[in-house]
PDB file of N, CA and C in Angstrom:
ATOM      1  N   UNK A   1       3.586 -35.936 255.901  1.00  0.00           N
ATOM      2  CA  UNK A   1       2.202 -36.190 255.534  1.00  0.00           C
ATOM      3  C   UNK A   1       1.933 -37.690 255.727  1.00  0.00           C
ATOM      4  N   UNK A   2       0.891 -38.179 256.376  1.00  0.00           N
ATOM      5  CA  UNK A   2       0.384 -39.926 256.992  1.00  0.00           C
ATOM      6  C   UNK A   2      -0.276 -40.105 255.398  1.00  0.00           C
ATOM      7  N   UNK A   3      -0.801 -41.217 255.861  1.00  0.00           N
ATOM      8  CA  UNK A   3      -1.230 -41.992 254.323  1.00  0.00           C
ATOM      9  C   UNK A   3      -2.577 -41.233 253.836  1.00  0.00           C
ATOM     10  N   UNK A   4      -3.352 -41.102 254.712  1.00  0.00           N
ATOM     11  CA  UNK A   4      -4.565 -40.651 255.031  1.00  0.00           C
ATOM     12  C   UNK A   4      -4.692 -39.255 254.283  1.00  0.00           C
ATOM     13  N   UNK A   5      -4.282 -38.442 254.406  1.00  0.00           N
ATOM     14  CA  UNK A   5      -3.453 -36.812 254.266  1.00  0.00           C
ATOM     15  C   UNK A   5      -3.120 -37.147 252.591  1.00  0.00           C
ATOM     16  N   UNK A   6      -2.355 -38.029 252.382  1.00  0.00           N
ATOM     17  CA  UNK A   6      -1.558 -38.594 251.186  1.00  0.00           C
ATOM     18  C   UNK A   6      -2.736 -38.902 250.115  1.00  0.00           C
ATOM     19  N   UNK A   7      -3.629 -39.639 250.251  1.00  0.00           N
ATOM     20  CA  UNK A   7      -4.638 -39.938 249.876  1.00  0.00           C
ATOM     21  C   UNK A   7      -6.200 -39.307 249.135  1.00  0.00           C
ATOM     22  N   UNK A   8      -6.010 -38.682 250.698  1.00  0.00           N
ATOM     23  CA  UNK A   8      -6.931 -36.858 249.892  1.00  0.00           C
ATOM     24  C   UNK A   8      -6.339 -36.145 248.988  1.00  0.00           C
ATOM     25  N   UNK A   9      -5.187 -35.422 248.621  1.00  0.00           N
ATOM     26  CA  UNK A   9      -4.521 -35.220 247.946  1.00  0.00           C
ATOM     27  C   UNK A   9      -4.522 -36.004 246.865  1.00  0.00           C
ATOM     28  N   UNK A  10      -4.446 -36.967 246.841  1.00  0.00           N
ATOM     29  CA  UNK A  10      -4.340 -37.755 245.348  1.00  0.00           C
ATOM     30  C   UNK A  10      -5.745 -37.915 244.336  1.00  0.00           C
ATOM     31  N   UNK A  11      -6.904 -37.991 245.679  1.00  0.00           N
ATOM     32  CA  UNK A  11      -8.229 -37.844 245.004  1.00  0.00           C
ATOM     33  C   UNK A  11      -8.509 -36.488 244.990  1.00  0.00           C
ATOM     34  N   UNK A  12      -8.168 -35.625 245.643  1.00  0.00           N
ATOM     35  CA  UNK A  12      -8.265 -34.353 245.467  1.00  0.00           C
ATOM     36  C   UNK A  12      -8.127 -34.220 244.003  1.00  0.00           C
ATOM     37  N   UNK A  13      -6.491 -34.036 243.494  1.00  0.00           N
ATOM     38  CA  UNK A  13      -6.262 -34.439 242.385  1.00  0.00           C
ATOM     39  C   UNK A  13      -6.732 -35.144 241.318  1.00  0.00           C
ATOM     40  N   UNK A  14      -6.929 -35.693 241.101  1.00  0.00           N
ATOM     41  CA  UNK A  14      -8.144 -36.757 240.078  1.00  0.00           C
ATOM     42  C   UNK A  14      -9.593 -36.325 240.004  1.00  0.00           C
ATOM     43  N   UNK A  15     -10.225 -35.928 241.237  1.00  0.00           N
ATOM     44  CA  UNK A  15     -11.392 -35.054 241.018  1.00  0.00           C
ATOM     45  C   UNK A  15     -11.406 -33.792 240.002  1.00  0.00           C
ATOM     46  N   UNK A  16     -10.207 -33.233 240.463  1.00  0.00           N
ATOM     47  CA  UNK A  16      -9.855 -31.582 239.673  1.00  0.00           C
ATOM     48  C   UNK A  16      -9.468 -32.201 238.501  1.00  0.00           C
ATOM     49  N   UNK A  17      -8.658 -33.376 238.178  1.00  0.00           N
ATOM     50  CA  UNK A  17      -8.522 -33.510 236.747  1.00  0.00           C
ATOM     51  C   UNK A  17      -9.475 -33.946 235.723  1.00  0.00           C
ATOM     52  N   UNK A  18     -10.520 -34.609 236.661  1.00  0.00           N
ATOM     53  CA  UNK A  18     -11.944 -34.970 235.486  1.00  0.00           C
ATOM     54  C   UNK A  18     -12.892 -34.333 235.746  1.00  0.00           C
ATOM     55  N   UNK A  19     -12.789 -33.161 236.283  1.00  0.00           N
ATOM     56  CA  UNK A  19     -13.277 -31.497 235.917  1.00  0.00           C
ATOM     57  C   UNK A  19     -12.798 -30.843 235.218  1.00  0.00           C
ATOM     58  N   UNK A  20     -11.700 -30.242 235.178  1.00  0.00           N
ATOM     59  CA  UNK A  20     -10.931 -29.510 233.925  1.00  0.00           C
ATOM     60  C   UNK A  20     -10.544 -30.404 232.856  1.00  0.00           C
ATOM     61  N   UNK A  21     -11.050 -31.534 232.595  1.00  0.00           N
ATOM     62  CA  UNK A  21     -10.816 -32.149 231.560  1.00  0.00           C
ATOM     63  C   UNK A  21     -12.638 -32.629 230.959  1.00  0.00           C
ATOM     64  N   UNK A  22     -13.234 -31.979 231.425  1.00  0.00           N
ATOM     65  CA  UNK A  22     -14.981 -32.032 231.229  1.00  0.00           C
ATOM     66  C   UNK A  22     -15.480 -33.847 230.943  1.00  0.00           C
ATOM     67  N   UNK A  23     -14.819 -34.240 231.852  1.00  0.00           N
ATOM     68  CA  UNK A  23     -15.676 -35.498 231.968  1.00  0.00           C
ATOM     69  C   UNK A  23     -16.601 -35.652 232.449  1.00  0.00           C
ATOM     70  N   UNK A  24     -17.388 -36.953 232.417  1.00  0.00           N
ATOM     71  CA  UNK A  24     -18.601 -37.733 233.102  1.00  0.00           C
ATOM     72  C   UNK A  24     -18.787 -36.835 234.305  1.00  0.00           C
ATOM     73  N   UNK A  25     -19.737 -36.291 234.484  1.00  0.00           N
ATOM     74  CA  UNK A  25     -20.191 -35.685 235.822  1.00  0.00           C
ATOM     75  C   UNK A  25     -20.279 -36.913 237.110  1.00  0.00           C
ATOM     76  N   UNK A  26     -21.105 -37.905 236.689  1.00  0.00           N
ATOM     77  CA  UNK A  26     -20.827 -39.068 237.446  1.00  0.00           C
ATOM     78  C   UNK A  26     -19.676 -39.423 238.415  1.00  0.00           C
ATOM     79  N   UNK A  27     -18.371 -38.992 237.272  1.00  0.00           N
ATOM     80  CA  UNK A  27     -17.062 -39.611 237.405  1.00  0.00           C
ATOM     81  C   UNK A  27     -16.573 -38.771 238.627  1.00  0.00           C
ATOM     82  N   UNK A  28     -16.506 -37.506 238.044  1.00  0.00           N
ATOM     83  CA  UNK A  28     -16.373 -36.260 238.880  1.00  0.00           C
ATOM     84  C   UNK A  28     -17.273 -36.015 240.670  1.00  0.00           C
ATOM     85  N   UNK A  29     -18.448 -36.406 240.456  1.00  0.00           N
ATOM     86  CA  UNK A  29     -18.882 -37.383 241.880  1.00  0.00           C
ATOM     87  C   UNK A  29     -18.692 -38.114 242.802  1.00  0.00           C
ATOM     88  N   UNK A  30     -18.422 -39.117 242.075  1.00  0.00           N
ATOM     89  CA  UNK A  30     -17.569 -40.566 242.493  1.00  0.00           C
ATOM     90  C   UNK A  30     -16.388 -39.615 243.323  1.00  0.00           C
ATOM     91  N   UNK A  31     -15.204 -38.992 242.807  1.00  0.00           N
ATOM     92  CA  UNK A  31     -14.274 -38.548 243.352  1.00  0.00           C
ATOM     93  C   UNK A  31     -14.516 -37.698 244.437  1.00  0.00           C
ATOM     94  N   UNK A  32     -15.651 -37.110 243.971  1.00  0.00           N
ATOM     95  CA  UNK A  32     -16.224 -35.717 245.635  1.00  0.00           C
ATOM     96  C   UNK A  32     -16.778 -37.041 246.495  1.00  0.00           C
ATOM     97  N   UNK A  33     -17.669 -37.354 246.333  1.00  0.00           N
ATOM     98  CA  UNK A  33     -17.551 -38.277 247.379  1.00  0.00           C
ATOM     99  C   UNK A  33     -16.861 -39.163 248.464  1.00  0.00           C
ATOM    100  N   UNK A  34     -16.109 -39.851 247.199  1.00  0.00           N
ATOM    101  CA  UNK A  34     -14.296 -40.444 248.180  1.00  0.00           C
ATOM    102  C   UNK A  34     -13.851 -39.518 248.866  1.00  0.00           C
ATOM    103  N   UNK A  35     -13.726 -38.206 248.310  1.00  0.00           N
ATOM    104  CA  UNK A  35     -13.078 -37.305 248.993  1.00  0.00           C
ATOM    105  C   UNK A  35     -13.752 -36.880 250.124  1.00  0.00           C
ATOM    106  N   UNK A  36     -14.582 -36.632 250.535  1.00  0.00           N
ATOM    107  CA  UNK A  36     -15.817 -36.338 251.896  1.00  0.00           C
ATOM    108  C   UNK A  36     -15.459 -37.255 252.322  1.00  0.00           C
ATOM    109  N   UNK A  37     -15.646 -38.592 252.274  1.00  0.00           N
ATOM    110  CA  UNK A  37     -15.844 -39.742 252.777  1.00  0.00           C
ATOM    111  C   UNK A  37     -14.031 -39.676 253.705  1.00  0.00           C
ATOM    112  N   UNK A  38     -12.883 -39.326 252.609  1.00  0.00           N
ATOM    113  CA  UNK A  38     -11.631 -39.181 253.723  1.00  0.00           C
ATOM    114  C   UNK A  38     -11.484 -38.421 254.434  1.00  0.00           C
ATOM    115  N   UNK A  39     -12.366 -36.965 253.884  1.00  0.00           N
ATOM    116  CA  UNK A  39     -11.707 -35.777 254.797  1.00  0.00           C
ATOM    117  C   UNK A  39     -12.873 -36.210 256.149  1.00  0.00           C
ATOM    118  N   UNK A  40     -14.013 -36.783 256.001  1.00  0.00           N
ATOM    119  CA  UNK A  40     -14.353 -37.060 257.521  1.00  0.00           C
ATOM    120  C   UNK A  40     -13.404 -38.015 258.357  1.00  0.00           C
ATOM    121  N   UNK A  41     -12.962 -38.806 257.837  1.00  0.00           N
ATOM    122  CA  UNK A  41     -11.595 -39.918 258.159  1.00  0.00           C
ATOM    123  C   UNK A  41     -10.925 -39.049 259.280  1.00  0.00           C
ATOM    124  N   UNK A  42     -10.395 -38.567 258.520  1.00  0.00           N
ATOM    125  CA  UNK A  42      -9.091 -37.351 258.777  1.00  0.00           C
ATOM    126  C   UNK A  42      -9.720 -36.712 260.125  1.00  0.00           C
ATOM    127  N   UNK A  43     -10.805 -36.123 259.797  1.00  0.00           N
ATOM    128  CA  UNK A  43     -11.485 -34.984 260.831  1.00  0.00           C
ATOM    129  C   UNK A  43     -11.699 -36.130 262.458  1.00  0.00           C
ATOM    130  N   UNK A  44     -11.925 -37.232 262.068  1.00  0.00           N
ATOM    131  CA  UNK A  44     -12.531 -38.054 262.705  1.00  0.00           C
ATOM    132  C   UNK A  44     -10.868 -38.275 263.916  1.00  0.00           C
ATOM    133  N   UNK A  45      -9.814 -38.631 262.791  1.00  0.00           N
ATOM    134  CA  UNK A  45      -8.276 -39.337 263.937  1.00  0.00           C
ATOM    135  C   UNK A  45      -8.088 -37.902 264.043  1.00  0.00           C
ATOM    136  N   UNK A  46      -8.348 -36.541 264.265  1.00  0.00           N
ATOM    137  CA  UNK A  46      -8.085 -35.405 264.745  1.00  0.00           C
ATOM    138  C   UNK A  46      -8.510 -34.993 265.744  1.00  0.00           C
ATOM    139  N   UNK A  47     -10.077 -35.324 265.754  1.00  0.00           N
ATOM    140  CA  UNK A  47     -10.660 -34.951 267.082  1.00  0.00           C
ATOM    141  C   UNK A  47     -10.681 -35.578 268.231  1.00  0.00           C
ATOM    142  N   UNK A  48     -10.539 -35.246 269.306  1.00  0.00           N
ATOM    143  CA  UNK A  48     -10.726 -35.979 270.281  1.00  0.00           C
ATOM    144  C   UNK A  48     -11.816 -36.856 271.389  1.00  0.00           C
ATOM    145  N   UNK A  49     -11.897 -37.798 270.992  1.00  0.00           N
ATOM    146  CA  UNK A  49     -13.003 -38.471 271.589  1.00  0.00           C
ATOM    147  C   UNK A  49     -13.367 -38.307 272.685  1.00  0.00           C
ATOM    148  N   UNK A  50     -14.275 -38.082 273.405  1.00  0.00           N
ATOM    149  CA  UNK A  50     -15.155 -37.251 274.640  1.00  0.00           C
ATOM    150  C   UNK A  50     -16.076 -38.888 274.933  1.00  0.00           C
ATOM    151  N   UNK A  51     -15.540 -39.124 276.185  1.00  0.00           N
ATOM    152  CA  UNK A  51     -16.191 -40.193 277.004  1.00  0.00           C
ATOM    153  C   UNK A  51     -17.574 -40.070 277.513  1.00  0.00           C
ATOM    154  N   UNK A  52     -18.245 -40.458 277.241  1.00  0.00           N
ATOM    155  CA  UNK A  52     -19.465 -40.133 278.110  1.00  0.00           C
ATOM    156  C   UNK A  52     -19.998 -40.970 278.900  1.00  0.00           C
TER     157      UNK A  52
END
């Protein structure tokens, strides 16, 4: 697993824990967001760039 991969996972994690632990909705945001924000990362060094 690259750092990147490593990373989602960890906010993955922390999102799900200040959900099942009924925190700040805010807080719980904050983390979906980071998390979108890597998994486009990710999606992004996966695909292959098309020259035009």
């Amino acid at each position: 697993m690259n750092y990147l991969e490593e990373k989602i996972e960890e906010t993955r994690q922390k999102m799900y824990d200040c959900y099942s632990k009924g925190q700040d909705y805010h807080q719980v945001l904050k983390f979906s967001q980071e998390l979108d924000h890597l998994l486009n990362e990710l999606t992004e060094t996966k695909t292959p760039q098309i020259n035009r």
